[in-house]
C-alpha atoms as a PDB file:
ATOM      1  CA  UNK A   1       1.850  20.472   6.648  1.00  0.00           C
ATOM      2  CA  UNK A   2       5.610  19.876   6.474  1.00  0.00           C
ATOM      3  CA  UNK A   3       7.329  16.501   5.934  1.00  0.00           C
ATOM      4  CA  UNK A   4       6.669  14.562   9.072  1.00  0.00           C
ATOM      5  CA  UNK A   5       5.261  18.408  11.514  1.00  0.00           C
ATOM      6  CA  UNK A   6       2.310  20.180  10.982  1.00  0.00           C
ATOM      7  CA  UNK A   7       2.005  24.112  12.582  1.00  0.00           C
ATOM      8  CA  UNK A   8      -1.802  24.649  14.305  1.00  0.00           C
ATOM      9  CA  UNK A   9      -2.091  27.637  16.465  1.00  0.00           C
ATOM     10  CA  UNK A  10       1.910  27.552  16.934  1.00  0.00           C
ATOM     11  CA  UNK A  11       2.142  24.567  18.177  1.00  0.00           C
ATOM     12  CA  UNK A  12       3.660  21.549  16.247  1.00  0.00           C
ATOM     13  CA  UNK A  13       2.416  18.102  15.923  1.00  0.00           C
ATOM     14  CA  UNK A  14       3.974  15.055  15.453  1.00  0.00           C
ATOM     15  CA  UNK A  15       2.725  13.460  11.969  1.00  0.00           C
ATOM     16  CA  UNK A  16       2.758   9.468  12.768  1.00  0.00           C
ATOM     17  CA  UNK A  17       0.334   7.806   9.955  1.00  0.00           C
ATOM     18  CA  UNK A  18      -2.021  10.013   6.883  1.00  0.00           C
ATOM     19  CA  UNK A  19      -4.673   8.391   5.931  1.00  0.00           C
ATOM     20  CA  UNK A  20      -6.958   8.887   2.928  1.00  0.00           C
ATOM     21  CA  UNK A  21     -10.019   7.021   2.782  1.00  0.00           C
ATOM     22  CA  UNK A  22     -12.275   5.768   0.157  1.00  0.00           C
ATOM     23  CA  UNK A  23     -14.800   8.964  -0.343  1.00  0.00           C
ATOM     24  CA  UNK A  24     -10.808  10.645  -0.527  1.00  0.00           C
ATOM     25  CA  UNK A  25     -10.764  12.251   3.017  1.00  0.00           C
ATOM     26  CA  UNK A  26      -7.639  12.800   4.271  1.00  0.00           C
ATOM     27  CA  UNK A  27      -7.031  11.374   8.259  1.00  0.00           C
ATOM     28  CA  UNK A  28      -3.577  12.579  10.384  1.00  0.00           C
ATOM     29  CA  UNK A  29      -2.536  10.883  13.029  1.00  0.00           C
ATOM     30  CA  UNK A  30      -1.184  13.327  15.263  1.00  0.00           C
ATOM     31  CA  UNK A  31       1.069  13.035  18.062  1.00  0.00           C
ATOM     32  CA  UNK A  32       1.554  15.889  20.992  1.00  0.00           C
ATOM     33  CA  UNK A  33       4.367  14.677  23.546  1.00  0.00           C
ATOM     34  CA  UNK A  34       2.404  11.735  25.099  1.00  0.00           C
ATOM     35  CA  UNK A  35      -0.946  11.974  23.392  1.00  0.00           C
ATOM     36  CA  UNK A  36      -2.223  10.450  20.671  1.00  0.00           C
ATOM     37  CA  UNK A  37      -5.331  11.407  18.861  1.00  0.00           C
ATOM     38  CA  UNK A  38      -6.959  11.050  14.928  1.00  0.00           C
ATOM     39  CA  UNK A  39      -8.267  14.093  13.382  1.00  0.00           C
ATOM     40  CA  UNK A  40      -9.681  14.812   9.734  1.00  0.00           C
ATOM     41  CA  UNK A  41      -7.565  17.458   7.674  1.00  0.00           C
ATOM     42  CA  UNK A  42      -8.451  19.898   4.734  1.00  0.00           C
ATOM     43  CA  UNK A  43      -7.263  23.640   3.792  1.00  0.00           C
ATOM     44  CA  UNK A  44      -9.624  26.536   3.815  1.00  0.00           C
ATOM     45  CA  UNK A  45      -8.859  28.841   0.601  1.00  0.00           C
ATOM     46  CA  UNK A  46      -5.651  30.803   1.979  1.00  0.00           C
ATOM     47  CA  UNK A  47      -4.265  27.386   2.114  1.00  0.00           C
ATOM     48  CA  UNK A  48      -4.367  27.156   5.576  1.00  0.00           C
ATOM     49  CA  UNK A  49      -4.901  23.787   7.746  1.00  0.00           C
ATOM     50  CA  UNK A  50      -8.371  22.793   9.620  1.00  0.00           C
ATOM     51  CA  UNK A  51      -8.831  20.040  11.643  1.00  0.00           C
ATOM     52  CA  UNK A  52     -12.343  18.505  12.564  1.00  0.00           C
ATOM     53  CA  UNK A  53     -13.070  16.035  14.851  1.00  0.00           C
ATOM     54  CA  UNK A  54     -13.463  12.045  13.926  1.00  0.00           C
ATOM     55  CA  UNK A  55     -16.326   9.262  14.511  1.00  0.00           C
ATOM     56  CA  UNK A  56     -15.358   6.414  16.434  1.00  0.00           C
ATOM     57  CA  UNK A  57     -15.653   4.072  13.325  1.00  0.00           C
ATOM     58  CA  UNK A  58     -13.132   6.504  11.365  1.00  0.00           C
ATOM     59  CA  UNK A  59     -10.946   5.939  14.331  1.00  0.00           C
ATOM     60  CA  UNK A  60     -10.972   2.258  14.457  1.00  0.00           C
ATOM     61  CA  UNK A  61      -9.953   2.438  10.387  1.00  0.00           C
ATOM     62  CA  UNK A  62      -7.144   4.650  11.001  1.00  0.00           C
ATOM     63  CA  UNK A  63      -6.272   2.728  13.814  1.00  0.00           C
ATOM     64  CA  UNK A  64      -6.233  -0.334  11.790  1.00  0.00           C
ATOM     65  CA  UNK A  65      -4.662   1.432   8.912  1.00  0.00           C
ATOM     66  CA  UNK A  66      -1.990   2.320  11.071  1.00  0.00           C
ATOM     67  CA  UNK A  67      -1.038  -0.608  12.412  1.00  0.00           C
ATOM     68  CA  UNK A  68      -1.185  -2.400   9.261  1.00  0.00           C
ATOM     69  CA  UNK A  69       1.626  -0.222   7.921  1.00  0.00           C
ATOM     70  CA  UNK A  70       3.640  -0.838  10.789  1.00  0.00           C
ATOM     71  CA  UNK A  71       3.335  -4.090  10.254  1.00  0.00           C
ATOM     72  CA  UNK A  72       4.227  -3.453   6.788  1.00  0.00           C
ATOM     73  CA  UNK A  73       7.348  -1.989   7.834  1.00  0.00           C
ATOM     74  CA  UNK A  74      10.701  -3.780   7.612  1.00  0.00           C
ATOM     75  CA  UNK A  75      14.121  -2.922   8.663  1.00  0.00           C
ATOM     76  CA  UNK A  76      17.582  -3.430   7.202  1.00  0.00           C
ATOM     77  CA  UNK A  77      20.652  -1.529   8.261  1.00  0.00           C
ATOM     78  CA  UNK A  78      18.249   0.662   9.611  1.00  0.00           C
ATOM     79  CA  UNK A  79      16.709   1.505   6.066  1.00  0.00           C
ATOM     80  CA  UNK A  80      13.066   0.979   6.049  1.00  0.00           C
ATOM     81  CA  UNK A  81      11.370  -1.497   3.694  1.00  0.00           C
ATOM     82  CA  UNK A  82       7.816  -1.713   2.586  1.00  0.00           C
ATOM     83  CA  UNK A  83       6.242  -5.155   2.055  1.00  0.00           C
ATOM     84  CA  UNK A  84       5.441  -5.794  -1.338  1.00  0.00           C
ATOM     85  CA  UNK A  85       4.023  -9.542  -1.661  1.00  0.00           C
ATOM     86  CA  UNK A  86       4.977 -13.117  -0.145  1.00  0.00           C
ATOM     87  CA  UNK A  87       6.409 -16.015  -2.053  1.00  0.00           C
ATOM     88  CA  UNK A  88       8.362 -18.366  -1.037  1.00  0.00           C
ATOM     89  CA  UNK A  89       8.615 -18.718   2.355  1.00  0.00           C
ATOM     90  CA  UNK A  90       9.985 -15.099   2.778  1.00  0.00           C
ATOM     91  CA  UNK A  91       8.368 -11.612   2.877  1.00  0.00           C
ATOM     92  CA  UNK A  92       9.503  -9.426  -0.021  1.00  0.00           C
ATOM     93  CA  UNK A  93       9.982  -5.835   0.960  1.00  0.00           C
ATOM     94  CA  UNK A  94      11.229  -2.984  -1.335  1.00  0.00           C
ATOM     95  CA  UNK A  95      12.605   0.598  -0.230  1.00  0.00           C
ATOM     96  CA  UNK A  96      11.998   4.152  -1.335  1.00  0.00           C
ATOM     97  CA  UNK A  97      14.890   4.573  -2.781  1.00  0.00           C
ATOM     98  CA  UNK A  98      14.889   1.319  -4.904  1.00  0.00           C
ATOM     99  CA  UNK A  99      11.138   0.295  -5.719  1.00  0.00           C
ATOM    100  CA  UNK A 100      11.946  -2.654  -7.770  1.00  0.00           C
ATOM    101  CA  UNK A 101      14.714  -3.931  -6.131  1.00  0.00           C
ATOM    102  CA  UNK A 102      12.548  -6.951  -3.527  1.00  0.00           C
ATOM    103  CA  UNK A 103      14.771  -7.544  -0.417  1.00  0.00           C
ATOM    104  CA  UNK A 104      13.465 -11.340   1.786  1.00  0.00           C
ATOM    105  CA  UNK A 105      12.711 -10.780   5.685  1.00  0.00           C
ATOM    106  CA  UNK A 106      11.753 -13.665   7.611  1.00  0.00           C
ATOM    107  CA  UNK A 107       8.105 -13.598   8.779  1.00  0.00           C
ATOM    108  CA  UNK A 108       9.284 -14.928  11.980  1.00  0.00           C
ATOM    109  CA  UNK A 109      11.882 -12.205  12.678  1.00  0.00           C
ATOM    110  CA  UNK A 110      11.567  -9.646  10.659  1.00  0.00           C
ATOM    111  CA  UNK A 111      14.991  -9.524   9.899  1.00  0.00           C
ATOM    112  CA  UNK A 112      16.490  -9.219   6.341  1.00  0.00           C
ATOM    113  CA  UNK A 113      17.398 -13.374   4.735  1.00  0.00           C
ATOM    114  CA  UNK A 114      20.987 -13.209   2.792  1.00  0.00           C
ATOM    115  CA  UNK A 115      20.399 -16.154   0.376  1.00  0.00           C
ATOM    116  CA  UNK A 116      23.197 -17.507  -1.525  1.00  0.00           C
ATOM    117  CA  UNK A 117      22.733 -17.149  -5.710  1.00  0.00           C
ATOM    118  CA  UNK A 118      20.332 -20.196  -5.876  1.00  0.00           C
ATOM    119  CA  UNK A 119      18.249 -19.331  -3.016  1.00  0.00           C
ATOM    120  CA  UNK A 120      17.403 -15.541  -5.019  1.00  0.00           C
ATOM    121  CA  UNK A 121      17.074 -17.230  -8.113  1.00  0.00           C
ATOM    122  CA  UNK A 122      14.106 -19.961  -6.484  1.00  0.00           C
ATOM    123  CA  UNK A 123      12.982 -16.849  -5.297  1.00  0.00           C
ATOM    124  CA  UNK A 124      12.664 -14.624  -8.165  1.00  0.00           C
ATOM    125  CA  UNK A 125      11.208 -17.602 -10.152  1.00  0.00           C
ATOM    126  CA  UNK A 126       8.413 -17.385  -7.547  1.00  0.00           C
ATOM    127  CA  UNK A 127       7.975 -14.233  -7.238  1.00  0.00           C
ATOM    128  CA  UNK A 128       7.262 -14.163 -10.914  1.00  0.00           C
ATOM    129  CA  UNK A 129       4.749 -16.814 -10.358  1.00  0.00           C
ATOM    130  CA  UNK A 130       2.901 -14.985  -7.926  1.00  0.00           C
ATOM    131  CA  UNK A 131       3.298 -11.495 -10.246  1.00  0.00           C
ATOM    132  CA  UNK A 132       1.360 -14.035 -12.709  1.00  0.00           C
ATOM    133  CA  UNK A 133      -1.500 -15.192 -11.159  1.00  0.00           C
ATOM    134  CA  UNK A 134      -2.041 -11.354  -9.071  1.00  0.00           C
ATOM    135  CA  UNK A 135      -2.428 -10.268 -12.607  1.00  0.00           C
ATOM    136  CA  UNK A 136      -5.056 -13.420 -13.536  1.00  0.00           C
ATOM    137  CA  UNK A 137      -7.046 -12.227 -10.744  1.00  0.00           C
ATOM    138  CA  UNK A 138      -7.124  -8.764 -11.873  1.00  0.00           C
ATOM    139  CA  UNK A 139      -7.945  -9.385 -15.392  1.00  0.00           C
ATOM    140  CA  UNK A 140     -10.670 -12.081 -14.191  1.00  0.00           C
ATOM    141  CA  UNK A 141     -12.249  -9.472 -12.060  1.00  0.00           C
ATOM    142  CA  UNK A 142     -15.893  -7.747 -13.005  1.00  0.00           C
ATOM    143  CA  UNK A 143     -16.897  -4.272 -12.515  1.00  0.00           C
ATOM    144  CA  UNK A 144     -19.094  -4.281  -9.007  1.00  0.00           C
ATOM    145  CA  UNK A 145     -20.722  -1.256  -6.916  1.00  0.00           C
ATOM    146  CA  UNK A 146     -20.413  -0.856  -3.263  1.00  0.00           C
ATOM    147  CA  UNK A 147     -20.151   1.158  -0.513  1.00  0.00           C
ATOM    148  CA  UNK A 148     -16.937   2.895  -0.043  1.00  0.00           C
ATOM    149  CA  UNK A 149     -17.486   2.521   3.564  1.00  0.00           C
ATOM    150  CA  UNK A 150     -17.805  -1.478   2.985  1.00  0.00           C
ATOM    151  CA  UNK A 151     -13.716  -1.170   0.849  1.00  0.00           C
ATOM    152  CA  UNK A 152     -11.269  -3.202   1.916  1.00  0.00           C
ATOM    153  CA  UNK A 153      -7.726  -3.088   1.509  1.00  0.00           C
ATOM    154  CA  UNK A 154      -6.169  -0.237  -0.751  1.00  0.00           C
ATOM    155  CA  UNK A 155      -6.744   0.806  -3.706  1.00  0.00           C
ATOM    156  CA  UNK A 156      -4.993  -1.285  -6.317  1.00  0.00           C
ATOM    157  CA  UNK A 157      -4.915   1.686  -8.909  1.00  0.00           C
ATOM    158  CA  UNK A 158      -5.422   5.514  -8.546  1.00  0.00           C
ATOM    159  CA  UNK A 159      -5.344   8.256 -11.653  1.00  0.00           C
ATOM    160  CA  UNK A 160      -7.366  11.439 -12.285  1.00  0.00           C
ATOM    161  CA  UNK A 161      -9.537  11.215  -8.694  1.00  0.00           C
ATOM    162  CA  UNK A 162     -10.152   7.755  -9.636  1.00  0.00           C
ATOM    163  CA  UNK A 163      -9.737   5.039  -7.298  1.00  0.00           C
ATOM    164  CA  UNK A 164      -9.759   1.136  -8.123  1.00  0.00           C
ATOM    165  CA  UNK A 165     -10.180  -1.300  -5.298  1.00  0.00           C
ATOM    166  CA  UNK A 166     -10.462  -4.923  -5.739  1.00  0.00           C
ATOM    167  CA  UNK A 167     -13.218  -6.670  -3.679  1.00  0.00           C
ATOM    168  CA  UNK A 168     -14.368 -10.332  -2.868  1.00  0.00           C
ATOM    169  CA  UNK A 169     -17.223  -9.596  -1.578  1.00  0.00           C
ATOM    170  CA  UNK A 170     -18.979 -11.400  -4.268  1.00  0.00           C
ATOM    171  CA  UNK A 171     -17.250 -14.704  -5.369  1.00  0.00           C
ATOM    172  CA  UNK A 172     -13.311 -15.608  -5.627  1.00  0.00           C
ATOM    173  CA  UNK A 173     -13.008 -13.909  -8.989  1.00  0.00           C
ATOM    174  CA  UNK A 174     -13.582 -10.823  -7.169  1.00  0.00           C
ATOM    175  CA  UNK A 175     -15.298  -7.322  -7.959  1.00  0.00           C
ATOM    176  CA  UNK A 176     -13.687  -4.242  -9.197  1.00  0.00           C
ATOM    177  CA  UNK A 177     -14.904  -1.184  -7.362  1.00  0.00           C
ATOM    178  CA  UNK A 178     -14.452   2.288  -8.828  1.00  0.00           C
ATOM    179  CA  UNK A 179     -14.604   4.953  -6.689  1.00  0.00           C
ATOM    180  CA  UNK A 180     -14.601   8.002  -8.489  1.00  0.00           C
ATOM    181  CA  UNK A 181     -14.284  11.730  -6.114  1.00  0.00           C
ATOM    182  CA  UNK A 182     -15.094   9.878  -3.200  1.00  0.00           C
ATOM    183  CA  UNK A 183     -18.398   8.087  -4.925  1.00  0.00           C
ATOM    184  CA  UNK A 184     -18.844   4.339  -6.182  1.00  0.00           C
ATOM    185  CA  UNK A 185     -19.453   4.502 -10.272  1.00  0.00           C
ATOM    186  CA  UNK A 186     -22.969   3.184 -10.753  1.00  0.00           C
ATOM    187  CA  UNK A 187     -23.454   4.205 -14.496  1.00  0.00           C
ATOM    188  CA  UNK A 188     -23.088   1.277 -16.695  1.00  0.00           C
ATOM    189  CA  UNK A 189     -21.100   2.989 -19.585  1.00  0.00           C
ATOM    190  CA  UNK A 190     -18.849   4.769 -16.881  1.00  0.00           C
ATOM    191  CA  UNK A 191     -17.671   1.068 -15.478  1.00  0.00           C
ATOM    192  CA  UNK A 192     -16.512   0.037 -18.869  1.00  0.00           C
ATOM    193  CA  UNK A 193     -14.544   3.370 -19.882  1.00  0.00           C
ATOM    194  CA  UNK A 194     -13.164   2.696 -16.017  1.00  0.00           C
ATOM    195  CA  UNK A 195     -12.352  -0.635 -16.799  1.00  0.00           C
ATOM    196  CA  UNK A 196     -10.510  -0.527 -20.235  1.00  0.00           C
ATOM    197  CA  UNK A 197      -8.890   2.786 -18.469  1.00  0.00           C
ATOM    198  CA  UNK A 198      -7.625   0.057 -15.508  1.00  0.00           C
ATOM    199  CA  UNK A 199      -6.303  -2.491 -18.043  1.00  0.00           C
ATOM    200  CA  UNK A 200      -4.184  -0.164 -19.858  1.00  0.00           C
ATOM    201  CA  UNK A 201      -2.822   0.841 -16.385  1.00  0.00           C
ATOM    202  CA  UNK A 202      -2.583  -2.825 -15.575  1.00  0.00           C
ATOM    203  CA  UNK A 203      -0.186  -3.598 -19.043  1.00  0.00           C
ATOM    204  CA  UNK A 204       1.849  -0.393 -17.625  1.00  0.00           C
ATOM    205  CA  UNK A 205       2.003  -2.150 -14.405  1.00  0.00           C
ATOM    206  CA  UNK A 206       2.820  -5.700 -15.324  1.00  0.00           C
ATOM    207  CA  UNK A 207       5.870  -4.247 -17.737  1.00  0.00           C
ATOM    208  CA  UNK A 208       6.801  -2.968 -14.608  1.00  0.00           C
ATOM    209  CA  UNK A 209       6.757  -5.744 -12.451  1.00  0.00           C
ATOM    210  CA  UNK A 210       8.829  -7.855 -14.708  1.00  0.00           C
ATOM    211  CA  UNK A 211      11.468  -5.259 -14.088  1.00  0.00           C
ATOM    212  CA  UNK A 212      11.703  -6.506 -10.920  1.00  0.00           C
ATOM    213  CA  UNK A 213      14.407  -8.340  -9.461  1.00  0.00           C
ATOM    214  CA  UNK A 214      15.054 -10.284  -5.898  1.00  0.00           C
ATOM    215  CA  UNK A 215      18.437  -9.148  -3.992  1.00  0.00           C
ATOM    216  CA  UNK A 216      19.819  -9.425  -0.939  1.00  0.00           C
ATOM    217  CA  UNK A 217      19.512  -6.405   1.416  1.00  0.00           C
ATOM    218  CA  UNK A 218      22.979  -3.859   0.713  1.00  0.00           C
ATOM    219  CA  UNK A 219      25.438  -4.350   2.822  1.00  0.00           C
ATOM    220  CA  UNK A 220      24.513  -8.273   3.154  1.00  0.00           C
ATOM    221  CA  UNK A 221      27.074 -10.850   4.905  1.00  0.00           C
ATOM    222  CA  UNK A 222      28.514 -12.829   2.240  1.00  0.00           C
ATOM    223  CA  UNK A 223      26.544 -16.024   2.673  1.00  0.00           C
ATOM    224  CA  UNK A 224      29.542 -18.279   2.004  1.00  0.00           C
ATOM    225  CA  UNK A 225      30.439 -16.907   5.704  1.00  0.00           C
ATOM    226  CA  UNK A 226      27.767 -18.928   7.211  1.00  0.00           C
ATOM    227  CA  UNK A 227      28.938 -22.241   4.942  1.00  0.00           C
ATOM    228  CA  UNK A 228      30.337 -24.931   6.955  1.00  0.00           C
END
């Protein structure tokens, strides 16, 4: 498998959307000239690529997957951004190339917002807001079991095989759900070593987040231009 191709049989596929679910099998979304079609992907032991057929429920989650992250997907200058919360008014989307750098798209549009100095500082102060009470519901949340089949979202946290989803299945303070080499953690004492594990990651993460900043998208129209 090669950036956005993968080689079967000498033929080459289009890569459009990967996919790794819960239980940490990996889903392609393949592409051949018209056709479009979901497979499940592993290597056999010479490294080599195997494909195997998908259920109809694994291809409505891929599906979904897919076009969630397409949704996800914003545009400026013809650099794509990937949405990173909502806060005042605006969608805040951050590229590859500058992860804590938050550009503001219009929900409406989809097209990058220049704000003037004021309008990105209301926004920052909002975003850090929001960064606050994300991080309330985290730290509120209780260990919880479930079926990985029964996750939603993505996982908030991932390290060593482990994967941390946040649920609401329960009440609004919501569940954390470990999900450890494709399993949920039932053990008691293996939930609490997960957990202090996840709020060390979470301090590493919120030092992090208040490194980021609000900008307007490079390139931006002066918004003085528009003044008048």
């Amino acid at each position: 498998m090669q950036d956005n191709q993968i080689i079967i049989e000498d033929r080459t596929y289009d890569i459009l959307f990967t996919f790794r679910s819960p239980d940490q099998k990996l889903f392609l979304l393949l592409q051949d000239g018209e056709q479009v079609f979901a497979v499940r992907y592993e290597e056999d032991k010479a490294g080599q690529p195997e494909l195997y057929p998908v259920t109809d429920r694994q291809i409505e989650r891929i599906t979904a997957a897919y076009n969630q992250a397409v949704q996800d997907t914003f545009y400026a200058n013809g650099i794509p951004y990937r949405r990173q919360t909502e806060t005042a008014g605006f969608v805040l989307a951050a590229s590859e190339d500058r992860p804590l750098v938050y550009v503001p798209f219009s929900r409406e549009t989809r097209e990058p917002v220049y704000l003037d100095e004021a309008g990105l500082q209301f926004v920052r102060e909002s975003l850090r807001a929001q960064l606050e009470l994300d991080r309330q519901v985290l730290l509120e949340a209780k260990p919880g079991i479930d079926d990985p089949e029964k996750i939603q979202g993505e996982a908030v946290c991932e390290f060593d095989g482990i994967s941390v989803y946040l649920n609401f299945r329960l009440d609004q303070a919501g569940e954390l759900v470990f999900v450890e080499h494709g399993k949920p953690v039932v053990r008691h004492d293996r939930q609490e070593e997960l957990q202090q594990r996840f709020l060390d990651w979470e301090k590493t993460q919120y030092r992090e987040a208040a490194a980021v900043t609000v900008e307007n998208a490079p390139g931006a129209p002066d918004p003085a231009a528009f003044a008048g």
